[in-house]
Protein backbone atom coordinates (compact mmCIF):
# COMPACT_ATOMS: atom_id res chain seq x y z
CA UNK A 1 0.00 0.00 0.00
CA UNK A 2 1.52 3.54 -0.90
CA UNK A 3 1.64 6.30 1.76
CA UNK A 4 -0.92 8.57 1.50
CA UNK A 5 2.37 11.08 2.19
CA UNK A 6 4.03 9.17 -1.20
CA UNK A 7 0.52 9.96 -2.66
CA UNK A 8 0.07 13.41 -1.98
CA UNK A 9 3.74 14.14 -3.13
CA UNK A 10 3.23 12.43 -6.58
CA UNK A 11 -0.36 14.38 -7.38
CA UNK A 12 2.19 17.74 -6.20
CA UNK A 13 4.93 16.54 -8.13
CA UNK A 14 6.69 16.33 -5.86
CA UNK A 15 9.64 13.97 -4.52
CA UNK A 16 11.00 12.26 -1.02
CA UNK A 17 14.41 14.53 -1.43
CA UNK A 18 12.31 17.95 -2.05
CA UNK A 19 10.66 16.99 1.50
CA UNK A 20 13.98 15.81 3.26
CA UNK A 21 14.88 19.68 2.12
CA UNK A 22 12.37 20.93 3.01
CA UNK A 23 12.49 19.19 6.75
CA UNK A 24 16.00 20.16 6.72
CA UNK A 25 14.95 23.97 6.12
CA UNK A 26 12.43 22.92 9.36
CA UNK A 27 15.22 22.11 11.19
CA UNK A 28 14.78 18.44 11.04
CA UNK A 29 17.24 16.03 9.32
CA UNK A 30 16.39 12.75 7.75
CA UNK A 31 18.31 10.58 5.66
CA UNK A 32 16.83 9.37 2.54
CA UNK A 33 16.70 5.70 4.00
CA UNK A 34 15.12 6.83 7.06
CA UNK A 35 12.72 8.62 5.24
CA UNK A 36 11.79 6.00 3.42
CA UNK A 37 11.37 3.38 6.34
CA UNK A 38 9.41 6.44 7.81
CA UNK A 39 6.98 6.60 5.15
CA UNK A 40 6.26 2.76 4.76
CA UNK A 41 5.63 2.45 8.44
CA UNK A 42 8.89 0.85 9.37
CA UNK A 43 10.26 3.37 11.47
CA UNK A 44 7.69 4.44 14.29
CA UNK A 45 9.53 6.24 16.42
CA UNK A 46 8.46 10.01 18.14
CA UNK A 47 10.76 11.60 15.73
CA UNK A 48 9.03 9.19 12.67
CA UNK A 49 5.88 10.76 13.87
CA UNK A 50 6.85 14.42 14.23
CA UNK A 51 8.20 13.69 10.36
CA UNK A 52 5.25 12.68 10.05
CA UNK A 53 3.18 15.76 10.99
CA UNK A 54 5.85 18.19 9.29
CA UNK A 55 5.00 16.01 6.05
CA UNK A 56 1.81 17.03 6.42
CA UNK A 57 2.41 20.12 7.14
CA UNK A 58 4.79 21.23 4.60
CA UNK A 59 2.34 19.41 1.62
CA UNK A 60 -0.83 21.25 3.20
CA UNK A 61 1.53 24.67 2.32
CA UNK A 62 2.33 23.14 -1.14
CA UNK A 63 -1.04 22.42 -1.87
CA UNK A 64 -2.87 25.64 -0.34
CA UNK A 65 0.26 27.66 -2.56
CA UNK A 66 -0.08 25.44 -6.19
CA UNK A 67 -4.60 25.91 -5.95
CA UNK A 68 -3.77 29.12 -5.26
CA UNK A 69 -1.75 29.57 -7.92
CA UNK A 70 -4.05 27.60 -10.37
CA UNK A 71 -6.97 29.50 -9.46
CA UNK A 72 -5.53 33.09 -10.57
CA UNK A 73 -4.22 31.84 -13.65
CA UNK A 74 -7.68 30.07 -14.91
């Protein structure tokens, strides 16, 4: 089963290493491995979860920023 975190990165266009950036710029670090046991559920640790929420989070931004942008230029 795919994340719904994997999920809402793909329909954004997104990928795993723009989000480990974009953690990092949050002032969390992940590796790339770690992220990725994080987002199949391997890794459930406190800091997997607070990844977790910043995921969330940082896509919610993403999203709210790319409708907004779609909606002025239609």
């Amino acid at each position: 089963m795919t994340s719904p975190i994997r999920e809402r990165l793909q329909s954004c266009g997104k990928t795993q290493v723009w989000l480990i950036h974009k953690l990092a710029e949050k002032g969390v670090s992940v590796s790339p491995s770690d992220m990725s046991y994080i987002l199949s559920g391997v890794l459930n640790t406190p800091k997997a979860q607070k990844v977790i929420e910043l995921c969330g989070e940082i896509l919610d931004e993403t999203e709210e920023k790319d409708h907004e942008h779609t909606a002025s230029c239609g």
